[in-house]
PDB file of N, CA and C in Angstrom:
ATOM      1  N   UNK A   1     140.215 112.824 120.883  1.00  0.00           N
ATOM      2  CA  UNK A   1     139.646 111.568 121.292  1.00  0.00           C
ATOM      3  C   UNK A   1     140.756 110.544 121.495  1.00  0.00           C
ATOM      4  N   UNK A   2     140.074 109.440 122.551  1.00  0.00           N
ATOM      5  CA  UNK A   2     141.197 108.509 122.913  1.00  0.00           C
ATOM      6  C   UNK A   2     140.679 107.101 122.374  1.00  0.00           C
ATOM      7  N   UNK A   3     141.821 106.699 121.807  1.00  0.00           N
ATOM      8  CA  UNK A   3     141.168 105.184 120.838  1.00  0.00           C
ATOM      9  C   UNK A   3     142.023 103.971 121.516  1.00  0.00           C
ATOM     10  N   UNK A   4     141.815 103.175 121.912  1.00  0.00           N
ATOM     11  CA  UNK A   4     142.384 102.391 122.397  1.00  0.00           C
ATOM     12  C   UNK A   4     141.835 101.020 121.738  1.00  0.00           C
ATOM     13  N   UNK A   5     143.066 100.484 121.446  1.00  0.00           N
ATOM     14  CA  UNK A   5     142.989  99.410 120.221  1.00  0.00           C
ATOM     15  C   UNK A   5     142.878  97.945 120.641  1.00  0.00           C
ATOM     16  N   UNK A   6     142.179  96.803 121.115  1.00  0.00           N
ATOM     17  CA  UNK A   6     142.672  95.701 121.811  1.00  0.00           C
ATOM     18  C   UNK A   6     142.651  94.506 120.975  1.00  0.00           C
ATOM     19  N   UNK A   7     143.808  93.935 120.262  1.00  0.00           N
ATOM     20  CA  UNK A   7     143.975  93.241 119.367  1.00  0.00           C
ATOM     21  C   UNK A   7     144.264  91.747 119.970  1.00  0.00           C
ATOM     22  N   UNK A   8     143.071  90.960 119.615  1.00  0.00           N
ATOM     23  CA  UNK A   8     143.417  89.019 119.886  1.00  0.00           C
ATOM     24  C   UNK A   8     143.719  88.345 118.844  1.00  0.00           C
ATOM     25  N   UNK A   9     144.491  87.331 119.018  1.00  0.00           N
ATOM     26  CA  UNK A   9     144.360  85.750 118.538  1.00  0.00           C
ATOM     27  C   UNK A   9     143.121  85.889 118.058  1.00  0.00           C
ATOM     28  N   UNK A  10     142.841  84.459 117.049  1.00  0.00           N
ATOM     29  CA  UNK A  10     141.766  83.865 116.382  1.00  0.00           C
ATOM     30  C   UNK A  10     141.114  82.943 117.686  1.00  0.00           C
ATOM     31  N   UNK A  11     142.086  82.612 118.420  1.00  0.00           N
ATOM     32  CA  UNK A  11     142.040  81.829 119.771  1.00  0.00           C
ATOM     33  C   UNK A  11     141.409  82.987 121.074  1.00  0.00           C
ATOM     34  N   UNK A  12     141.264  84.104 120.610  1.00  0.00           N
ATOM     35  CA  UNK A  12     141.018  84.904 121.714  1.00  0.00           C
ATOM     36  C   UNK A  12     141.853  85.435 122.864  1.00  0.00           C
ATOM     37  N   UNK A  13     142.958  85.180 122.586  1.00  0.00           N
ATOM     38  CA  UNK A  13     144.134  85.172 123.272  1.00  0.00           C
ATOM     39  C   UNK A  13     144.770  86.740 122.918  1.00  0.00           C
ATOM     40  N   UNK A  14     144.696  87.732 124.200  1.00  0.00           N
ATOM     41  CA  UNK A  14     145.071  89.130 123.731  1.00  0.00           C
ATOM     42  C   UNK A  14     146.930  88.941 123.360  1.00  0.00           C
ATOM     43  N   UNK A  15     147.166  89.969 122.621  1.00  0.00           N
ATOM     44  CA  UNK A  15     147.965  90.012 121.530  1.00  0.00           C
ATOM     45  C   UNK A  15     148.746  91.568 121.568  1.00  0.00           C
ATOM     46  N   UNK A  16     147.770  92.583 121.961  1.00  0.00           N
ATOM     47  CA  UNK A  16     148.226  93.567 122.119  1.00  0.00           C
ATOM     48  C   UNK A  16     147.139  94.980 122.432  1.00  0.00           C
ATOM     49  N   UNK A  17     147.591  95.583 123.096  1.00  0.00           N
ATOM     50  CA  UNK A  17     147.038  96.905 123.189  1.00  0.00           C
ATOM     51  C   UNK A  17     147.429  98.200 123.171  1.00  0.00           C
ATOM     52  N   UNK A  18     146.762  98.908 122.586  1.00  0.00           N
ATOM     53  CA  UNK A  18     147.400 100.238 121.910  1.00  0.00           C
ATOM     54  C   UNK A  18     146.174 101.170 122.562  1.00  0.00           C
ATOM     55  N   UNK A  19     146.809 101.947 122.815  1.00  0.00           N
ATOM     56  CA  UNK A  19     146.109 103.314 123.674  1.00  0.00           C
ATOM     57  C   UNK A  19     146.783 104.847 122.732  1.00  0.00           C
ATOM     58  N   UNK A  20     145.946 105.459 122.244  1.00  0.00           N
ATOM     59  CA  UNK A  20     146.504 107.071 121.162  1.00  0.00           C
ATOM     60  C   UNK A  20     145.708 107.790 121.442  1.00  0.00           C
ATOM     61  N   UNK A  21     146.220 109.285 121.438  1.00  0.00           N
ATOM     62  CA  UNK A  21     145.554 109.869 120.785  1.00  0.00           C
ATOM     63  C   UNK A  21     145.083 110.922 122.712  1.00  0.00           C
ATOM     64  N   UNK A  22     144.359 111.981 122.903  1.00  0.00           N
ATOM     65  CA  UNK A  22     144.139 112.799 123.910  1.00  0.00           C
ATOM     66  C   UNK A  22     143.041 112.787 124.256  1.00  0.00           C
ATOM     67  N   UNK A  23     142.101 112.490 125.400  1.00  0.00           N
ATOM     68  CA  UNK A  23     140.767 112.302 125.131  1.00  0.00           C
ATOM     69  C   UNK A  23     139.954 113.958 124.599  1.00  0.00           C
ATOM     70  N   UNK A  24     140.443 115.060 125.360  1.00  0.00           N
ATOM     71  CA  UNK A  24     139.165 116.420 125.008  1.00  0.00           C
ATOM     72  C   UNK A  24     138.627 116.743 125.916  1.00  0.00           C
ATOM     73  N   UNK A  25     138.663 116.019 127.100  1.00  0.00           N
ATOM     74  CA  UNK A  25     137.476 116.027 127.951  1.00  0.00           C
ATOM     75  C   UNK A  25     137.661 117.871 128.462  1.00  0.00           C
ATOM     76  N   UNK A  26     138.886 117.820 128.777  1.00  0.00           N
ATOM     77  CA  UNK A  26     139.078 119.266 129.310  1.00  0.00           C
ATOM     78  C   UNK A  26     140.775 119.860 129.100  1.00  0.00           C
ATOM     79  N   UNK A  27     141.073 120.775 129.718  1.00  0.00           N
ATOM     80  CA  UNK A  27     142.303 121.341 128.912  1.00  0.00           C
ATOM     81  C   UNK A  27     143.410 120.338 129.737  1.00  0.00           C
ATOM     82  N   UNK A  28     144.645 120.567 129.468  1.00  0.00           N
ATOM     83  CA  UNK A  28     145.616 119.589 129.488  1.00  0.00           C
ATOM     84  C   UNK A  28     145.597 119.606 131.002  1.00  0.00           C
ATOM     85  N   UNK A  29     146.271 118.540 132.390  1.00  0.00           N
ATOM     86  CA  UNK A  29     146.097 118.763 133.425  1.00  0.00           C
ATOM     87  C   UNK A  29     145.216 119.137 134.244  1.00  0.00           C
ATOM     88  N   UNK A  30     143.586 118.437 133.458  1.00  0.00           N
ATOM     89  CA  UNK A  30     142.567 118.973 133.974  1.00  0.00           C
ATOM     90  C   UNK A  30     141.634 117.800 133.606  1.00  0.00           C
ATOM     91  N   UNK A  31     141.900 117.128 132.356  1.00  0.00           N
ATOM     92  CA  UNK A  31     141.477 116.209 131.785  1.00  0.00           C
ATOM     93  C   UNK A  31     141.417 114.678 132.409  1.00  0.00           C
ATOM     94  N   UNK A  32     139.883 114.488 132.933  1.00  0.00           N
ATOM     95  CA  UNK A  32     139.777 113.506 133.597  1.00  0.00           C
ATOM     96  C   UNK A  32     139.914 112.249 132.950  1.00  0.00           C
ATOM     97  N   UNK A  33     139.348 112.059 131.824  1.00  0.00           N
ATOM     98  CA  UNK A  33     139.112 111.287 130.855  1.00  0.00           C
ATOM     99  C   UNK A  33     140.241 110.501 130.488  1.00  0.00           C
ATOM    100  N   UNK A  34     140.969 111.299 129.838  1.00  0.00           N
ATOM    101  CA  UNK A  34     142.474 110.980 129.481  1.00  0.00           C
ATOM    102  C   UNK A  34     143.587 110.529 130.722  1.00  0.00           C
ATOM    103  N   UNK A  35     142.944 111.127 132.087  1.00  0.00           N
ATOM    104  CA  UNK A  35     143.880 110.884 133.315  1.00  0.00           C
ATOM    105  C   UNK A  35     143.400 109.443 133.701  1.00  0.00           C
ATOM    106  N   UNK A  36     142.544 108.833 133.441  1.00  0.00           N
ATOM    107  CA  UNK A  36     141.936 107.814 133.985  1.00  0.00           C
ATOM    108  C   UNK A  36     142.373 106.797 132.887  1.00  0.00           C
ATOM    109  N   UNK A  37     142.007 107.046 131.682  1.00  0.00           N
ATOM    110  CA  UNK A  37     142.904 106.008 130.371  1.00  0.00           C
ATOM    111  C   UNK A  37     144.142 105.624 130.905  1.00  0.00           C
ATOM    112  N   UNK A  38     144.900 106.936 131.267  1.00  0.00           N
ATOM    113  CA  UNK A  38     146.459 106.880 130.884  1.00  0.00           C
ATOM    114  C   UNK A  38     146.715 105.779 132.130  1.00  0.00           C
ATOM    115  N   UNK A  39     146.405 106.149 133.461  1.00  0.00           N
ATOM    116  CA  UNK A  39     146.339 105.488 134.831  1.00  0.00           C
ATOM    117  C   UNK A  39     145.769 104.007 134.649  1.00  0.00           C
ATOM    118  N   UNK A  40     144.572 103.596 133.988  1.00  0.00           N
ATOM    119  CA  UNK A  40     144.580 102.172 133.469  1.00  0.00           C
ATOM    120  C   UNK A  40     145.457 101.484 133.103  1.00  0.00           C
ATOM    121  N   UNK A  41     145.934 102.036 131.754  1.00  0.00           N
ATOM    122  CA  UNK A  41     146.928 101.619 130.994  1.00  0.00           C
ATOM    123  C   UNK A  41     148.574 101.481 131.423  1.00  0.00           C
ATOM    124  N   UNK A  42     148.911 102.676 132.348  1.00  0.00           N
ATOM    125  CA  UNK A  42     150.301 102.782 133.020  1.00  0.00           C
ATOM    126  C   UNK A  42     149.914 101.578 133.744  1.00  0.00           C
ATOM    127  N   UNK A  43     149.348 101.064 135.182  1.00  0.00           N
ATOM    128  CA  UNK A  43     149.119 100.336 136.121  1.00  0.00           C
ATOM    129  C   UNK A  43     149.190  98.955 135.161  1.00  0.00           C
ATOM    130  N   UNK A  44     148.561  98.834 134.194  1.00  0.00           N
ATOM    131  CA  UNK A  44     148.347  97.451 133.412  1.00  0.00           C
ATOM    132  C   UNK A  44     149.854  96.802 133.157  1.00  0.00           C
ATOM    133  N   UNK A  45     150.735  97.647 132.124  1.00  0.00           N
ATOM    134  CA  UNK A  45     151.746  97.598 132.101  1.00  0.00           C
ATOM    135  C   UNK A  45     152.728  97.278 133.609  1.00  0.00           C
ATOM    136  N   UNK A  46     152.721  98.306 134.306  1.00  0.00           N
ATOM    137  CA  UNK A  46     153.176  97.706 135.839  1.00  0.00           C
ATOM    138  C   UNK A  46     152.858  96.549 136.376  1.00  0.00           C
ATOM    139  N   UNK A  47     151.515  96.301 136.648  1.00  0.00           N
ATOM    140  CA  UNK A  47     151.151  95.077 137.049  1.00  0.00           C
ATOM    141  C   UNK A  47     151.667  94.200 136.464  1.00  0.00           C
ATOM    142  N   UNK A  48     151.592  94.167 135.274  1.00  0.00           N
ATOM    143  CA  UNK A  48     152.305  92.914 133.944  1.00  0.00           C
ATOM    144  C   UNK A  48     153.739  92.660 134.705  1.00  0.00           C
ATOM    145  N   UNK A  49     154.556  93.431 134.545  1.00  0.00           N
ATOM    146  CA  UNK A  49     155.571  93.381 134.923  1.00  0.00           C
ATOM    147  C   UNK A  49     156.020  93.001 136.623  1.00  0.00           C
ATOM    148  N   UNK A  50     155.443  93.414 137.326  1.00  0.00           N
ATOM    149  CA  UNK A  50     155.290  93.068 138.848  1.00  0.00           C
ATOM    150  C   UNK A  50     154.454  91.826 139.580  1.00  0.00           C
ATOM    151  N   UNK A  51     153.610  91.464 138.378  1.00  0.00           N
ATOM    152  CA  UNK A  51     152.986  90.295 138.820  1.00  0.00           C
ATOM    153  C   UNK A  51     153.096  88.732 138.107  1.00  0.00           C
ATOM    154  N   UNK A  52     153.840  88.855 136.685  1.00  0.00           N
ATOM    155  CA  UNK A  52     153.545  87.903 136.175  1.00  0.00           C
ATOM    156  C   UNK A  52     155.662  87.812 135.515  1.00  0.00           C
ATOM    157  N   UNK A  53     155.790  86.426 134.891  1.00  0.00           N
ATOM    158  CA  UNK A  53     156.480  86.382 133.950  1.00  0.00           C
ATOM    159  C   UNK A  53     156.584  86.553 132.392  1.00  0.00           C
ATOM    160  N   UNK A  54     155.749  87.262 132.340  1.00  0.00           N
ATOM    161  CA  UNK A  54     155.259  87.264 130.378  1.00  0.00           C
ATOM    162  C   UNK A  54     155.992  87.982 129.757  1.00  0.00           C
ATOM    163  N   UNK A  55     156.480  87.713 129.221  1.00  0.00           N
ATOM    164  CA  UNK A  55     157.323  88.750 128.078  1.00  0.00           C
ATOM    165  C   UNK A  55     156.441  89.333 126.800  1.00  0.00           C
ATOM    166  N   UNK A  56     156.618  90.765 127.012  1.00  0.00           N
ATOM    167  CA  UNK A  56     155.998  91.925 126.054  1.00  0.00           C
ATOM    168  C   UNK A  56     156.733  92.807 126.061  1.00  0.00           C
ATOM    169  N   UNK A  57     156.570  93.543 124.974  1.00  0.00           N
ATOM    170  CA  UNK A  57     157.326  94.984 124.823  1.00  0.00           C
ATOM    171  C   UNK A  57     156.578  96.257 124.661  1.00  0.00           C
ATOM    172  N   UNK A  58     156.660  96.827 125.394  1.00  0.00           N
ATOM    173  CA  UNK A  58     155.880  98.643 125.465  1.00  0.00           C
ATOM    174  C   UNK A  58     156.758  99.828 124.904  1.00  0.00           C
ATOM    175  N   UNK A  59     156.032 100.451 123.820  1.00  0.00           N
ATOM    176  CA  UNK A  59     156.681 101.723 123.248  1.00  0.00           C
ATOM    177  C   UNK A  59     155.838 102.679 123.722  1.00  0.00           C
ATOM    178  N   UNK A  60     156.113 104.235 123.729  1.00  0.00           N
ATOM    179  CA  UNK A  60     155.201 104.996 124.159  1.00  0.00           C
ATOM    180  C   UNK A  60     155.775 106.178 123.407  1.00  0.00           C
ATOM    181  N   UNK A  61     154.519 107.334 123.410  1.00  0.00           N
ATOM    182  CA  UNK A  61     155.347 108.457 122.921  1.00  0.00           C
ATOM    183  C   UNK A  61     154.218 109.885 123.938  1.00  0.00           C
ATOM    184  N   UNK A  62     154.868 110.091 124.896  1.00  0.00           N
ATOM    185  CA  UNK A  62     153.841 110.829 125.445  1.00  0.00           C
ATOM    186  C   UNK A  62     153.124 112.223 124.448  1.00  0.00           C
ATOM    187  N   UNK A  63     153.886 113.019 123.574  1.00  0.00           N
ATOM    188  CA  UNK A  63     153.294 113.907 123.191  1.00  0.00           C
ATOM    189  C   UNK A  63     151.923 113.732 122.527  1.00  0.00           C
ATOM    190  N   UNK A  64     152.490 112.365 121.591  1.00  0.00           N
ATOM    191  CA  UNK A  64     151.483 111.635 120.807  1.00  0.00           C
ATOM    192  C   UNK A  64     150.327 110.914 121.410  1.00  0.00           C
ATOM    193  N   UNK A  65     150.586 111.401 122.697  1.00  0.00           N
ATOM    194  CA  UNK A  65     149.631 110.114 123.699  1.00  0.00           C
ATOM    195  C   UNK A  65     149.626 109.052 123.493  1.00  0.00           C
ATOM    196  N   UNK A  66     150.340 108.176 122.998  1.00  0.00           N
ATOM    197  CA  UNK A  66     150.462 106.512 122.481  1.00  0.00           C
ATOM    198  C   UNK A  66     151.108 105.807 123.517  1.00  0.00           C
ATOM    199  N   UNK A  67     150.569 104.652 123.529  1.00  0.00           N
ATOM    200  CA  UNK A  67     151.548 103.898 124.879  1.00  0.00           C
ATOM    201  C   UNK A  67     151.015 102.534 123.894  1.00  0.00           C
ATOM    202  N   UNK A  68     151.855 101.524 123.499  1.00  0.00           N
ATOM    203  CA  UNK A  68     151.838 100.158 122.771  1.00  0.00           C
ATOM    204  C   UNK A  68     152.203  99.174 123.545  1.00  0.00           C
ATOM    205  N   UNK A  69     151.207  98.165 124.256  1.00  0.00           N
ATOM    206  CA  UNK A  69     151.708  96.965 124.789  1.00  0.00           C
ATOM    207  C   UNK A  69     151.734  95.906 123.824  1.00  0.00           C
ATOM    208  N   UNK A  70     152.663  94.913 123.254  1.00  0.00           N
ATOM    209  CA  UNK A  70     152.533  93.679 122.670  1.00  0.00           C
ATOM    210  C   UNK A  70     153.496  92.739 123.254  1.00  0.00           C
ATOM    211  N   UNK A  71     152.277  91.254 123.223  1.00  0.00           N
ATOM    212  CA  UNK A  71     153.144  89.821 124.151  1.00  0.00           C
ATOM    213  C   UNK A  71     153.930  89.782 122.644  1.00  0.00           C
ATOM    214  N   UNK A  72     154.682  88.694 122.977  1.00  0.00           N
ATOM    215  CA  UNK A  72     155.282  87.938 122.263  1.00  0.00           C
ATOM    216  C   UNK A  72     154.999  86.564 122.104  1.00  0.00           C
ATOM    217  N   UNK A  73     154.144  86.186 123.525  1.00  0.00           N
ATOM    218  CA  UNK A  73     153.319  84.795 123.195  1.00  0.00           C
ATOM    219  C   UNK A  73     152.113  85.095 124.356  1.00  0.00           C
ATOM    220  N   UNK A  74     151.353  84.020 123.837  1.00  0.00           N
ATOM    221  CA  UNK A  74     150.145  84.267 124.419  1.00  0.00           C
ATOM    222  C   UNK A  74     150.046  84.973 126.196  1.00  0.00           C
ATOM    223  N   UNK A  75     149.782  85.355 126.468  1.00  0.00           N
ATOM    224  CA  UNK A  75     149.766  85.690 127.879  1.00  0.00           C
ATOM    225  C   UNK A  75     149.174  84.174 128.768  1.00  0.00           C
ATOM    226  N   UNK A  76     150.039  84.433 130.222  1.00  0.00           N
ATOM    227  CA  UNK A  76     149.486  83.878 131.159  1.00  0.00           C
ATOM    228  C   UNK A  76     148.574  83.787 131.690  1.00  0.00           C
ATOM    229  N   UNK A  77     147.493  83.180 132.748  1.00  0.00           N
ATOM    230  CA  UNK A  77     146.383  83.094 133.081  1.00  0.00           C
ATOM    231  C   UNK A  77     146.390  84.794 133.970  1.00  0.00           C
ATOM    232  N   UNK A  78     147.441  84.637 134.607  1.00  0.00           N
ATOM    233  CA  UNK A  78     147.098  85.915 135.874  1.00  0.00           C
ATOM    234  C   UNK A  78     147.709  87.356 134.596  1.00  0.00           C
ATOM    235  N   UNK A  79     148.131  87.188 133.389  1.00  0.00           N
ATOM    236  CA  UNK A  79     148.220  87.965 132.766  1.00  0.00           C
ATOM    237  C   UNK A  79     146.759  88.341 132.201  1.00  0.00           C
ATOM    238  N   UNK A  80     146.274  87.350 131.301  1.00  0.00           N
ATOM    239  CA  UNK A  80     144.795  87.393 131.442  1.00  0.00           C
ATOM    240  C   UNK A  80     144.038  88.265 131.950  1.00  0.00           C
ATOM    241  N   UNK A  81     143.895  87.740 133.057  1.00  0.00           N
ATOM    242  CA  UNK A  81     142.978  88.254 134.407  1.00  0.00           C
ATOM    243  C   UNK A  81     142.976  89.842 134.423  1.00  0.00           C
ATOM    244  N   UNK A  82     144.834  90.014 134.653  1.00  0.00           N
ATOM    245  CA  UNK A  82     144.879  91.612 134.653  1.00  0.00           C
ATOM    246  C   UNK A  82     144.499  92.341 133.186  1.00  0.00           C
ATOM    247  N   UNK A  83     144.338  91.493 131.948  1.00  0.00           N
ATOM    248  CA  UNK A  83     144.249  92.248 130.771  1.00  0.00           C
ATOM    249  C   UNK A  83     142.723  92.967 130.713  1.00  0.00           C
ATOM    250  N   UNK A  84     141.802  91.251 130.956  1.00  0.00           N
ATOM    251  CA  UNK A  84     140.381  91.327 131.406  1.00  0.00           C
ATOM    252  C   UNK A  84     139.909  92.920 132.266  1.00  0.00           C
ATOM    253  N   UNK A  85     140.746  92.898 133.435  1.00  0.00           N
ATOM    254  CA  UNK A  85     140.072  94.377 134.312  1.00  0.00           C
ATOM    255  C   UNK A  85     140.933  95.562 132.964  1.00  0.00           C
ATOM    256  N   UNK A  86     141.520  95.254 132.488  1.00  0.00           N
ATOM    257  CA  UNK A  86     142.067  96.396 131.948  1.00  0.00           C
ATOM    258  C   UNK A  86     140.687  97.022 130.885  1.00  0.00           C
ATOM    259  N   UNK A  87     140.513  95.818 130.578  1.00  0.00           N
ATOM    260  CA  UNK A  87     139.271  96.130 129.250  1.00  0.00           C
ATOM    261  C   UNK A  87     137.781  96.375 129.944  1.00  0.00           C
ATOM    262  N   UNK A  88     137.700  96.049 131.353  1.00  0.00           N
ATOM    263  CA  UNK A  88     136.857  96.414 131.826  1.00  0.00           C
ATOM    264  C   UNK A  88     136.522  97.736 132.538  1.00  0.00           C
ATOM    265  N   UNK A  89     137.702  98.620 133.061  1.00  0.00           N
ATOM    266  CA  UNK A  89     137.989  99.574 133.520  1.00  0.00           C
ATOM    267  C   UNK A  89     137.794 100.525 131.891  1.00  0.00           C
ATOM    268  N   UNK A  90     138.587 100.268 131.005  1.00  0.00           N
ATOM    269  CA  UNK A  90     138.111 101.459 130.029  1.00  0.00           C
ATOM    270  C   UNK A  90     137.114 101.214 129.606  1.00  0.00           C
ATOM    271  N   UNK A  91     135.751 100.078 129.233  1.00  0.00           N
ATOM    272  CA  UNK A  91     134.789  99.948 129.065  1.00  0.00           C
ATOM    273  C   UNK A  91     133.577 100.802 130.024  1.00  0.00           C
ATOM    274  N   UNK A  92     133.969 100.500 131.033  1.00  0.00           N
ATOM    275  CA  UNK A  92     133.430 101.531 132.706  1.00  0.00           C
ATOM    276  C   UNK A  92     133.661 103.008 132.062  1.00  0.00           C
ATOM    277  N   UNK A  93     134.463 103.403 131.445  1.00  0.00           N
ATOM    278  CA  UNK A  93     134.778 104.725 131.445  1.00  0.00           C
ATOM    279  C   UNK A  93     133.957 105.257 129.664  1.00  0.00           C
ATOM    280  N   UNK A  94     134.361 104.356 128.896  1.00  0.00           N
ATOM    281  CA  UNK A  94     133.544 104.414 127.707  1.00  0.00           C
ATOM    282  C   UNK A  94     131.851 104.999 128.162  1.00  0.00           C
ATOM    283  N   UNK A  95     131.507 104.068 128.984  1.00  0.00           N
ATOM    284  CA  UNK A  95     130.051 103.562 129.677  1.00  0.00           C
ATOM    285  C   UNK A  95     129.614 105.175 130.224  1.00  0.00           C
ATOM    286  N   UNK A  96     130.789 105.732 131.012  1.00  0.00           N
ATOM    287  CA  UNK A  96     130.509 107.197 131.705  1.00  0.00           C
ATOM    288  C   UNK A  96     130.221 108.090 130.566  1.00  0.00           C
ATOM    289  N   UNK A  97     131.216 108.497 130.075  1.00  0.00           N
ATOM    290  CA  UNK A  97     131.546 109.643 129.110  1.00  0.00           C
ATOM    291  C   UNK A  97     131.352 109.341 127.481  1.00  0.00           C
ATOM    292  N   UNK A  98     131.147 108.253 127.184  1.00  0.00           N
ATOM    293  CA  UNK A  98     130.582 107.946 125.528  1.00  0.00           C
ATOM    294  C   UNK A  98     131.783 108.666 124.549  1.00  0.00           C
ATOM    295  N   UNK A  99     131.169 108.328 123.214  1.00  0.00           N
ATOM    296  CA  UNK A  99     131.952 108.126 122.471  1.00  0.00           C
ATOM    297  C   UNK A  99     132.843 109.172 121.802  1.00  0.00           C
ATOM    298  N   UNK A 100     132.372 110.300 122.582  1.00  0.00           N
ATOM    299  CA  UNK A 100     132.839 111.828 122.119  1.00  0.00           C
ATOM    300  C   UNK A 100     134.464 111.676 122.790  1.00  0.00           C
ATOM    301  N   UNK A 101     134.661 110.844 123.159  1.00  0.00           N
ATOM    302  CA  UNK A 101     135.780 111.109 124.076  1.00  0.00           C
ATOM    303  C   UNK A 101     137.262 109.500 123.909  1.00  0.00           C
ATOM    304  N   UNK A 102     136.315 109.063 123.500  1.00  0.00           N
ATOM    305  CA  UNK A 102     136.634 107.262 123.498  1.00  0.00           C
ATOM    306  C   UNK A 102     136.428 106.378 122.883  1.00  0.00           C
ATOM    307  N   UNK A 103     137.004 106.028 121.698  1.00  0.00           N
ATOM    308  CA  UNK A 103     136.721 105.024 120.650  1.00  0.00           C
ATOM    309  C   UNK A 103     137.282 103.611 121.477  1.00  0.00           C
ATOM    310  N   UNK A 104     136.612 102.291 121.724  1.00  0.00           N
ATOM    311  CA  UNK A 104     137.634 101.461 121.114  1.00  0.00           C
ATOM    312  C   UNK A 104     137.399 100.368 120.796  1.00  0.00           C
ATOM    313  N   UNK A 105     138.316  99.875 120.019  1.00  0.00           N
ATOM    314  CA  UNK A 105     138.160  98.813 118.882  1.00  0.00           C
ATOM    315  C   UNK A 105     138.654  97.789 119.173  1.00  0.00           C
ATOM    316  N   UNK A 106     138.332  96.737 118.510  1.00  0.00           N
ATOM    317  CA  UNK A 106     138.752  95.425 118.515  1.00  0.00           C
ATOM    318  C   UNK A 106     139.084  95.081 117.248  1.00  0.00           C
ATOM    319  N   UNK A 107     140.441  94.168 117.352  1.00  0.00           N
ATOM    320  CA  UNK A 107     140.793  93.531 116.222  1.00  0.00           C
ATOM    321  C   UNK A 107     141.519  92.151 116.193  1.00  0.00           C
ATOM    322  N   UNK A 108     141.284  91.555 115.222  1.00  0.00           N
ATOM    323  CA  UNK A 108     141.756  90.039 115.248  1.00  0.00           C
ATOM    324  C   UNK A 108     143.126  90.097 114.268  1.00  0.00           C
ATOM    325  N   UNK A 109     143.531  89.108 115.068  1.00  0.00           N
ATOM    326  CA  UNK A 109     145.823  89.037 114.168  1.00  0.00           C
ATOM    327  C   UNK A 109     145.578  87.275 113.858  1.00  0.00           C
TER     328      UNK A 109
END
């Protein structure tokens, strides 16, 4: 299963996101589930970087399936925006395939 973690501010202000873990859906290179997470999450990161000035730092560990985005200060509006479709795109996918496949959580810093 794939857990993807989206941690705000008390202000609501995202803070960080953490993506772990393999979804199951099917065997490795076959796995839609997990191909569609990972492709959210890669593009999010890109976009961040190609569209905005925000400073964050991303660790990843592919075996582990982990990919860690965290700002360092609040994000920008058009950072925002892109975080927003980010949480809406794996919500869409939560929505398809349920929870056998896709945890994710929210947490406050």
């Amino acid at each position: 299963m794939t857990t993807v973690t989206i941690t705000k501010t008390a202000d609501d202000a995202y803070k960080s996101i953490e993506c772990s873990g393999h979804a199951g859906f099917a065997e490795y290179g076959e796995d839609i589930v997990c191909s569609a997470i990972s492709v959210l999450t890669i593009n999010l990161v890109n976009s961040l970087e190609k569209f905005t000035d925000d400073k964050f730092s991303t660790s990843q560990n592919e075996k582990k399936g982990l990919i860690v985005l965290r700002f360092s200060e609040n994000p920008s509006h058009d950072a925002d925006l892109l975080l927003k479709s980010y949480e809406l795109g794996v919500d869409s996918i939560f929505q398809s395939y349920g929870k056998k496949y896709l945890n994710i959580k929210f947490r406050r810093e």
